[in-house]
C-alpha atoms as a PDB file:
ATOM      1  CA  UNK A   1     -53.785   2.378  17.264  1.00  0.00           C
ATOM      2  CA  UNK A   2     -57.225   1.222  18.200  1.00  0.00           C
ATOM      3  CA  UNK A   3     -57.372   3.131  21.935  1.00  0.00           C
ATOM      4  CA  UNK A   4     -54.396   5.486  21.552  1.00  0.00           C
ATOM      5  CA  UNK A   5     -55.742   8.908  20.678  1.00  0.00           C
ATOM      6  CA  UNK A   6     -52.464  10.848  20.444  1.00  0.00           C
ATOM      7  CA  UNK A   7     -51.144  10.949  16.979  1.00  0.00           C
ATOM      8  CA  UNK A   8     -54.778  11.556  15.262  1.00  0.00           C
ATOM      9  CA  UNK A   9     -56.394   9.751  13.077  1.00  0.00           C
ATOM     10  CA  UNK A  10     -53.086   7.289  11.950  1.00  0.00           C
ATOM     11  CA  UNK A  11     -53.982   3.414  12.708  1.00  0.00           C
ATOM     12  CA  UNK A  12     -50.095   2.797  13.767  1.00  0.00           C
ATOM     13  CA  UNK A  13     -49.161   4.171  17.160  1.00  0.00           C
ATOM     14  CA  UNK A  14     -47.565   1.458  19.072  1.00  0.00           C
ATOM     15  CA  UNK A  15     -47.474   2.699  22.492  1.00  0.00           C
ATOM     16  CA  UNK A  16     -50.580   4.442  23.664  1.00  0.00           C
ATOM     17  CA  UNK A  17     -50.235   6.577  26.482  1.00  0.00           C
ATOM     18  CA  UNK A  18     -52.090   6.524  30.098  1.00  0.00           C
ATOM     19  CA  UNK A  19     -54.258   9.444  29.085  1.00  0.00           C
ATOM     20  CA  UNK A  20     -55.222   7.344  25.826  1.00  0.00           C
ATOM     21  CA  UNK A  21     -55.845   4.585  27.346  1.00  0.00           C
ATOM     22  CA  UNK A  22     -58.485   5.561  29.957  1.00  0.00           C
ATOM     23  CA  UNK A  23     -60.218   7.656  26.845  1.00  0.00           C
ATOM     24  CA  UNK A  24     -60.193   3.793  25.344  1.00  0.00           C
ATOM     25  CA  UNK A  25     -61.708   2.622  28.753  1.00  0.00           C
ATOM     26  CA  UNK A  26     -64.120   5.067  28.536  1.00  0.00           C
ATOM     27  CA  UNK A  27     -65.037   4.294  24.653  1.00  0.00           C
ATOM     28  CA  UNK A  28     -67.045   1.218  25.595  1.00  0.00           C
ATOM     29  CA  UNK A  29     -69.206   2.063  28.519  1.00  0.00           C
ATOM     30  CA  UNK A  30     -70.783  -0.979  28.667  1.00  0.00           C
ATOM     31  CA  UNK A  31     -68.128  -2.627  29.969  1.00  0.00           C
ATOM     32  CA  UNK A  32     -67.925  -2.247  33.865  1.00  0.00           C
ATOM     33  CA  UNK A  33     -64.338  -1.866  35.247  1.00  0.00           C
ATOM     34  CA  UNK A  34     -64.923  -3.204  38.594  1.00  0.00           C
ATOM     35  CA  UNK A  35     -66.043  -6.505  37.006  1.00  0.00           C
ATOM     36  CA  UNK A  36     -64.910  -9.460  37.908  1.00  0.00           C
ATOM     37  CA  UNK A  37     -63.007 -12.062  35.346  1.00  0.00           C
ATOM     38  CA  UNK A  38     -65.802 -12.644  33.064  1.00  0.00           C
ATOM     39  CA  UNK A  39     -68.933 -10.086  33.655  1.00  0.00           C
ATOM     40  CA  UNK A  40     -72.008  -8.479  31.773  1.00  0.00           C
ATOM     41  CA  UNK A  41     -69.982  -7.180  28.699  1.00  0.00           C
ATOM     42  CA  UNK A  42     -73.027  -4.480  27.557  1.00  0.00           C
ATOM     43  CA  UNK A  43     -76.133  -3.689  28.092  1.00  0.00           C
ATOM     44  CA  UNK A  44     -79.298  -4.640  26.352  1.00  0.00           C
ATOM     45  CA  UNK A  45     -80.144  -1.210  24.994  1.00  0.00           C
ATOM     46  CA  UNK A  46     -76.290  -0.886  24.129  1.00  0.00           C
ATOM     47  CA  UNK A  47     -76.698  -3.978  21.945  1.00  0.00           C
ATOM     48  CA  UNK A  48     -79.975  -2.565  20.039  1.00  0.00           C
ATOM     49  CA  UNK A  49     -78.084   0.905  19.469  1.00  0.00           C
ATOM     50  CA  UNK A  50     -77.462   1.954  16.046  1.00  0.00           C
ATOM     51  CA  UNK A  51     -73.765   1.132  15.037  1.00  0.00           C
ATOM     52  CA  UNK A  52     -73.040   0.605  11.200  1.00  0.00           C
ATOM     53  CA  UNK A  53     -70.047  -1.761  11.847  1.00  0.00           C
ATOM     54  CA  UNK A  54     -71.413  -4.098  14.668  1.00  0.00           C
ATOM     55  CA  UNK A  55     -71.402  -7.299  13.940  1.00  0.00           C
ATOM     56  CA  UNK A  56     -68.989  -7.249  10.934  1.00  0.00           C
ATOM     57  CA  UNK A  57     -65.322  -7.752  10.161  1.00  0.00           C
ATOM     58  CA  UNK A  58     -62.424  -5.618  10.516  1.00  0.00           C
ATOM     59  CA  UNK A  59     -59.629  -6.298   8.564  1.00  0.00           C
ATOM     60  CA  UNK A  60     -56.404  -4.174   9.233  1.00  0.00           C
ATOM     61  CA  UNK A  61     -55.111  -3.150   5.900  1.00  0.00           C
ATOM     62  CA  UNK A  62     -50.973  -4.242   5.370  1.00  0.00           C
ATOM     63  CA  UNK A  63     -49.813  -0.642   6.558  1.00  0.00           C
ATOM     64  CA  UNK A  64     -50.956  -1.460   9.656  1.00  0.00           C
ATOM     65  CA  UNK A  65     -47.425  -0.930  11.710  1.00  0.00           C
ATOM     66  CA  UNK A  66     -48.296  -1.932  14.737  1.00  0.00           C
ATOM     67  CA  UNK A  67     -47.477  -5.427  15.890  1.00  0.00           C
ATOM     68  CA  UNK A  68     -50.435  -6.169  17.952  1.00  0.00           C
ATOM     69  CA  UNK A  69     -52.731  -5.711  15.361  1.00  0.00           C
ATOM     70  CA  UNK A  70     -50.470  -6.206  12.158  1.00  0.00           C
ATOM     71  CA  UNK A  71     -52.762  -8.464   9.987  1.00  0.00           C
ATOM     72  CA  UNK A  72     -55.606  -8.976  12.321  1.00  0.00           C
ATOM     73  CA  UNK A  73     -59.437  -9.800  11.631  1.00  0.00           C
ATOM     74  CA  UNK A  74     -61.616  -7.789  14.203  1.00  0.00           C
ATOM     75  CA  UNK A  75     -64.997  -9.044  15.189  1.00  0.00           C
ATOM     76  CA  UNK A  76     -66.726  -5.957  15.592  1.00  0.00           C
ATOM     77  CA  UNK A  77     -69.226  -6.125  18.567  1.00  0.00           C
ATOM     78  CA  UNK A  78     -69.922  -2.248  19.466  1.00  0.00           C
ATOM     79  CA  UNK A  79     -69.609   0.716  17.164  1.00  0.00           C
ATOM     80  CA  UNK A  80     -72.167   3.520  17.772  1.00  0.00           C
ATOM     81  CA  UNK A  81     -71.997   7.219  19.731  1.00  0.00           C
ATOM     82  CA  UNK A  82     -70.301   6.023  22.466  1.00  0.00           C
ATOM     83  CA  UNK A  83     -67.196   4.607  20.683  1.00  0.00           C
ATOM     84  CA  UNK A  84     -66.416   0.979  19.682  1.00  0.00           C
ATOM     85  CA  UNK A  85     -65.262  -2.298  20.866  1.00  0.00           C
ATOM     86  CA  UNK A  86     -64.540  -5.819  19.110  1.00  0.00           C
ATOM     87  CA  UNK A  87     -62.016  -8.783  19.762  1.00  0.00           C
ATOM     88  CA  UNK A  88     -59.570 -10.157  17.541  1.00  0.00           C
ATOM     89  CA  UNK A  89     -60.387 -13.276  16.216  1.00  0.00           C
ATOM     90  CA  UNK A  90     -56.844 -14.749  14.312  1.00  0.00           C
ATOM     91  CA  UNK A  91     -54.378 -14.516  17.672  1.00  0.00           C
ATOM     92  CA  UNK A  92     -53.745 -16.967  20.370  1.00  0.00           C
ATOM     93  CA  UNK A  93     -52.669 -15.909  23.736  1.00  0.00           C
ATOM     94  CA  UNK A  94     -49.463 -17.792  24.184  1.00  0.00           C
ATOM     95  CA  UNK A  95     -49.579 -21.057  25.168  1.00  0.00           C
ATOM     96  CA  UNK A  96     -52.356 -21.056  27.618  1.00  0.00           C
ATOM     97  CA  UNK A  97     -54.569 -23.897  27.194  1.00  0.00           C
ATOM     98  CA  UNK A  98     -58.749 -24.039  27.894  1.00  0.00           C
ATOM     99  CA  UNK A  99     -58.063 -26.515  30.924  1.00  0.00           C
ATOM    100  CA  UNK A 100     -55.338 -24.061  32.590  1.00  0.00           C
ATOM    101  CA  UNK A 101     -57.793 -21.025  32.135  1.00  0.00           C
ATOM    102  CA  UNK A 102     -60.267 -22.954  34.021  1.00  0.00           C
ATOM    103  CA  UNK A 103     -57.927 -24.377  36.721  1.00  0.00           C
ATOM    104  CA  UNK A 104     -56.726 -20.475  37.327  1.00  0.00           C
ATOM    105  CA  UNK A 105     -60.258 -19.356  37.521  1.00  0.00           C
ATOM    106  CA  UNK A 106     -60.850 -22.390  40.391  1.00  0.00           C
ATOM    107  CA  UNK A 107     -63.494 -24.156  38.211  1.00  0.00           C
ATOM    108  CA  UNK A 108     -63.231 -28.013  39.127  1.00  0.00           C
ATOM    109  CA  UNK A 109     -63.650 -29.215  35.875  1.00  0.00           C
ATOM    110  CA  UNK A 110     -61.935 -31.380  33.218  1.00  0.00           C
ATOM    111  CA  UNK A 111     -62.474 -30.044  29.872  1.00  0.00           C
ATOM    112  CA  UNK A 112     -61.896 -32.378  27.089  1.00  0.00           C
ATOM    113  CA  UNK A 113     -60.405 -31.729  23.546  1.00  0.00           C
ATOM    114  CA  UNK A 114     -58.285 -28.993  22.533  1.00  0.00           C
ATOM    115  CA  UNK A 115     -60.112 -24.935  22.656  1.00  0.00           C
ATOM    116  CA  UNK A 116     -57.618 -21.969  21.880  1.00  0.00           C
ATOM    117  CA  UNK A 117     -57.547 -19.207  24.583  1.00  0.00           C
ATOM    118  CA  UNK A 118     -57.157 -15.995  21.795  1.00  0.00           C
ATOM    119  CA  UNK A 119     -55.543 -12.440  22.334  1.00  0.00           C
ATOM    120  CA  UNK A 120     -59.009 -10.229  22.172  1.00  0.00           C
ATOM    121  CA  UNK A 121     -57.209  -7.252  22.414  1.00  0.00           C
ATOM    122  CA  UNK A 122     -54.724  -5.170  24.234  1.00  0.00           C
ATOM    123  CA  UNK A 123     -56.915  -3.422  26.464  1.00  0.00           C
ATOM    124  CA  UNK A 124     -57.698  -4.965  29.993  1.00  0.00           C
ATOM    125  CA  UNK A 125     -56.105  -8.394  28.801  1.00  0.00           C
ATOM    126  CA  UNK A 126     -57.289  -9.479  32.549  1.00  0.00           C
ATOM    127  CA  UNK A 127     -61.250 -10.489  31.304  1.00  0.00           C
ATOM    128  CA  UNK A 128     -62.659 -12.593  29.327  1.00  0.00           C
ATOM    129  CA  UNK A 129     -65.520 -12.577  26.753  1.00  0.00           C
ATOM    130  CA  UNK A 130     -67.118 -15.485  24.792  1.00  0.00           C
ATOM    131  CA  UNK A 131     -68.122 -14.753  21.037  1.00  0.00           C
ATOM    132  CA  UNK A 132     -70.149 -17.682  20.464  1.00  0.00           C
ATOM    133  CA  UNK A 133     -73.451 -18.668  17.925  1.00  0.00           C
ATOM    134  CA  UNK A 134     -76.936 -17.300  19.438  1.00  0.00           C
ATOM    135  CA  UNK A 135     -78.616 -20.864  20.152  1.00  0.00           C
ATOM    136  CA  UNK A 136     -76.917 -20.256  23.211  1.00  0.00           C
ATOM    137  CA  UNK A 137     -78.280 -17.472  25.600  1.00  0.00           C
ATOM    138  CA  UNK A 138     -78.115 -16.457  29.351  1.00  0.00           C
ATOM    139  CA  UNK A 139     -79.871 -13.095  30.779  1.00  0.00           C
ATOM    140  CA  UNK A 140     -76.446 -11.662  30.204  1.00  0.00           C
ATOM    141  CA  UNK A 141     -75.758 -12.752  26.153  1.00  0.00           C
ATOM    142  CA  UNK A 142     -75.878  -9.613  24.104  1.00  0.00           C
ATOM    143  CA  UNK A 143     -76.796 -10.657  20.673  1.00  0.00           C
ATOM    144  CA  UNK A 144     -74.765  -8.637  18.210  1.00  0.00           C
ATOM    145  CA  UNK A 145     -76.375  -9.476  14.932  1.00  0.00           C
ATOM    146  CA  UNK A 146     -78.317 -12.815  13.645  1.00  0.00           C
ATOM    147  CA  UNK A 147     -76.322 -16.011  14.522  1.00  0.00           C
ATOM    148  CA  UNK A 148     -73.764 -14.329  16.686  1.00  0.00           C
ATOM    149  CA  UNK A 149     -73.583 -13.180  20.083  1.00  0.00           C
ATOM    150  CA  UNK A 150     -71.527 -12.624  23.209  1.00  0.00           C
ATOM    151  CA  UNK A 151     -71.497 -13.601  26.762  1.00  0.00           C
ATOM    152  CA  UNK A 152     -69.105 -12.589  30.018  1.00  0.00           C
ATOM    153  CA  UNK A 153     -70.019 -14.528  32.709  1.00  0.00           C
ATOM    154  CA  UNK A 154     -68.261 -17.905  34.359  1.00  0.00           C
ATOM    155  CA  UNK A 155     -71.428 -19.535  33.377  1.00  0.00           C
ATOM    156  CA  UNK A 156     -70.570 -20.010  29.830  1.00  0.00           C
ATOM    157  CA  UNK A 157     -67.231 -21.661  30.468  1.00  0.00           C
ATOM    158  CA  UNK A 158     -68.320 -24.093  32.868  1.00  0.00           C
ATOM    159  CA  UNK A 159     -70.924 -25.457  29.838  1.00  0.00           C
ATOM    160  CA  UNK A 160     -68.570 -25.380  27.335  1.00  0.00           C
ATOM    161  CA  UNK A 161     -66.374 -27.718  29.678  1.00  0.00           C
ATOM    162  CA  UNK A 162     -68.966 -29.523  30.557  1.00  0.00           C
ATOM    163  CA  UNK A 163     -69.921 -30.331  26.719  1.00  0.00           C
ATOM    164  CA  UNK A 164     -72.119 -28.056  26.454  1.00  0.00           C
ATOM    165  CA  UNK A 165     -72.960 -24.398  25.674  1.00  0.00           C
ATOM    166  CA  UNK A 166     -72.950 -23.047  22.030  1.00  0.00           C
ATOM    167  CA  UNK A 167     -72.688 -24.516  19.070  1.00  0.00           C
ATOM    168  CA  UNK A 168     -69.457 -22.728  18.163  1.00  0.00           C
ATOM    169  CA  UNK A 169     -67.791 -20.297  20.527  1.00  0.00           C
ATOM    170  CA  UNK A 170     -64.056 -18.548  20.259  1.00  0.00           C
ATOM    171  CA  UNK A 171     -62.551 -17.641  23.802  1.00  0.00           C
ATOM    172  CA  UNK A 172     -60.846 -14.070  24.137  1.00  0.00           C
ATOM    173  CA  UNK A 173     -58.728 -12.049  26.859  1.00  0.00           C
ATOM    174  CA  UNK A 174     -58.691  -8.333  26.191  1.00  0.00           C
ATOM    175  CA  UNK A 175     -60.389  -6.604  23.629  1.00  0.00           C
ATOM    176  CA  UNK A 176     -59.653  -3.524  21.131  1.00  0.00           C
ATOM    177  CA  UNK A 177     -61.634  -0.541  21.935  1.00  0.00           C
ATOM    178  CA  UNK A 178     -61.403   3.155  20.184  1.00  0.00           C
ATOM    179  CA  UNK A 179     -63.224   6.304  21.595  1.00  0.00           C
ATOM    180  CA  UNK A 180     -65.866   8.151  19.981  1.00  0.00           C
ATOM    181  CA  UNK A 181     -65.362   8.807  15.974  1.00  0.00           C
ATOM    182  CA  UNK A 182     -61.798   6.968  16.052  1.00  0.00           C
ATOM    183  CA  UNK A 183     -62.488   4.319  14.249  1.00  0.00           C
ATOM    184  CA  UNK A 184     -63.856   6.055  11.829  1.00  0.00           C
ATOM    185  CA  UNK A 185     -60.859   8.282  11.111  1.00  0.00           C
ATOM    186  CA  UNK A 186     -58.723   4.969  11.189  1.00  0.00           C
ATOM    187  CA  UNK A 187     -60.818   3.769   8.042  1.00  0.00           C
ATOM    188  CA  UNK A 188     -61.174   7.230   6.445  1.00  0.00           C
ATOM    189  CA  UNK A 189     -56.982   6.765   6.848  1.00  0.00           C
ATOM    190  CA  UNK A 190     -56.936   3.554   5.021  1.00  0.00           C
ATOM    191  CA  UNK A 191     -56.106   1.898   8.522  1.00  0.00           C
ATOM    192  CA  UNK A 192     -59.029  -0.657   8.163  1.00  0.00           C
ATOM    193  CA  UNK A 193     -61.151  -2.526   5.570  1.00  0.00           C
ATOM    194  CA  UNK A 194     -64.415  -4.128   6.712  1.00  0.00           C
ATOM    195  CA  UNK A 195     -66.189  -7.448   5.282  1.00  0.00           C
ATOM    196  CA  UNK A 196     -69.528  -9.083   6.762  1.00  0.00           C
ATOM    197  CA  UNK A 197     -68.924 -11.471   9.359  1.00  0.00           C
ATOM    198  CA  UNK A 198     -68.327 -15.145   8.327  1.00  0.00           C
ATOM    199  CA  UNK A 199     -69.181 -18.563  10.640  1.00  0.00           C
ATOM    200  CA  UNK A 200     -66.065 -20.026   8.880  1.00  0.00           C
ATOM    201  CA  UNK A 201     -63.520 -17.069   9.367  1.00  0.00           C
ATOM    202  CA  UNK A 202     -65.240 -16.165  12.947  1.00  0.00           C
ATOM    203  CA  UNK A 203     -64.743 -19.712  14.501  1.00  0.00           C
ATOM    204  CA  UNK A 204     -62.408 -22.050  12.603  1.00  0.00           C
ATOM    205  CA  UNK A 205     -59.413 -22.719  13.938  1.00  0.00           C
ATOM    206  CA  UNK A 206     -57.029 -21.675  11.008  1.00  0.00           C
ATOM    207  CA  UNK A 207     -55.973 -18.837  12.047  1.00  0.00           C
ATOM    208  CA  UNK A 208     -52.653 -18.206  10.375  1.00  0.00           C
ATOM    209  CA  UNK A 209     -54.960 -17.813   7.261  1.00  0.00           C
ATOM    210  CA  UNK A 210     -58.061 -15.590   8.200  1.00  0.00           C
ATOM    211  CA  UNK A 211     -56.305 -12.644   7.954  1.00  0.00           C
ATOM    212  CA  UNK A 212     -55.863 -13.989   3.732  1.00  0.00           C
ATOM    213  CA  UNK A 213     -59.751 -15.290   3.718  1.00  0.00           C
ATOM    214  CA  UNK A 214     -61.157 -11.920   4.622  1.00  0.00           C
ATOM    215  CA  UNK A 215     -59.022  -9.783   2.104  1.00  0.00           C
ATOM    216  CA  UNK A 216     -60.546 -12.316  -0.350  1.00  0.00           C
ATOM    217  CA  UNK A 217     -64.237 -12.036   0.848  1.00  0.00           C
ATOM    218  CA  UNK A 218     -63.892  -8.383   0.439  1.00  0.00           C
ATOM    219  CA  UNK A 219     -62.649  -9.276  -2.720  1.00  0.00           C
ATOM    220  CA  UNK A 220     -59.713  -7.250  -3.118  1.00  0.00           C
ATOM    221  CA  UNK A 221     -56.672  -8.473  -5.119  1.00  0.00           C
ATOM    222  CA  UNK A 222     -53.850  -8.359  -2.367  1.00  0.00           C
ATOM    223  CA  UNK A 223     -51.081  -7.124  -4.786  1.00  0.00           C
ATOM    224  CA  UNK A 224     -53.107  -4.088  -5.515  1.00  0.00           C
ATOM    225  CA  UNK A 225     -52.895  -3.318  -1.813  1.00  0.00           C
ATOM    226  CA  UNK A 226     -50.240  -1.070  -1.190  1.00  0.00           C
ATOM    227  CA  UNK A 227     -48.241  -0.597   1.844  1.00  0.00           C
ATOM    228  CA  UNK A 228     -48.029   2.912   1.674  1.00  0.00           C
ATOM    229  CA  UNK A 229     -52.093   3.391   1.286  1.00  0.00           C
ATOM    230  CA  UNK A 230     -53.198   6.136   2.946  1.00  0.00           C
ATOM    231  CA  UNK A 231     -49.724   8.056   3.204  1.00  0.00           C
ATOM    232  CA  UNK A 232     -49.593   9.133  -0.089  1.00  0.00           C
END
């Protein structure tokens, strides 16, 4: 799958291996791995590199046999040279709740309503990123594209709890990452469709249907998808 290497180009390899995953690691360089929780999550000149899928949708097409990322939506937030790297925007982690995150981080504060902690991604599911709107910006936000960006730092979660921070912002542990040029032999093998990004599909909190909405944006029919694509 996204940061398992072994197998080629074929988007549904379920259990990477230790090799595979350190070539994931190493796909996005930007992101230090003796960070703490929630850290710088690129570099400025990382973020202004040229990378034809940043900032848009992946959608994993209905082949895709592997459960963690069986019908996901993908915001993409790196994909140049170097590799790629995005977090998964239609998954919850579990039951964990906004307020527990913040009491198991030690931040003494009381956040009110309901936020959904989401699975990012399987790799390093032990940090934390912010996709949020760009109104909101710290030294360390790396804007992705117009009206979205991302921040990594304990900062952002102690505005949002306080009532503050961005305008709209989705919470994520773990991210997907893929090394140089395997991402793009995933699509070329009918692993992955891509749509522009969308405010609705990116924040909302339906997310037993964005997987549905984004086959629809691209405008594909879904009973013309077939199951076997790629592997004919």
């Amino acid at each position: 799958m996204a940061h398992n290497k072994e197998g080629g180009d074929k988007p549904e390899r379920a259990k990477p291996s230790k090799k595979a995953a350190a070539e994931s690691r190493h796909a996005e360089t930007a992101l230090p791995s003796d960070a703490p929780f929630l850290s710088d999550l690129s570099s400025k000149e990382a973020a202004k590199s040229e990378s034809y899928l940043a900032g848009q949708l992946l959608v994993a097409m209905p082949n895709m046999r592997d459960p963690r990322f069986e019908r996901t939506v993908i915001y993409m937030c790196v994909h140049n040279a170097e590799g790629a790297m995005g977090l998964v925007i239609n998954k919850s982690v579990g039951s964990l709740t906004f307020p527990q995150l913040l009491r198991q981080l030690g931040i003494p504060r009381e956040s009110t309503g309901e936020r959904r902690v989401h699975f990012g991604g399987p790799v390093e599911m032990g940090r934390g990123f912010v996709l949020h709107t760009d109104e909101y910006e710290q030294e360390s936000t790396v804007k992705v594209r117009p009206g979205y960006a991302v921040t990594a730092t304990i900062d952002i979660l102690k505005a949002i709890a306080d009532g503050g921070g961005p305008e709209k912002a989705l919470l994520a542990l773990g991210y997907a990452g893929w090394a140089p040029g395997q991402l793009d032999g995933e699509i070329q093998a009918n692993g992955w469709l891509h749509a522009p990004a969308d405010l609705g599909i990116v924040f909302d909190d339906e997310l037993d249907t964005k997987w549905n909405r984004a086959i629809t944006k691209i405008g594909i029919d879904l009973a013309l998808l077939s199951g076997e694509a790629g592997h004919a």
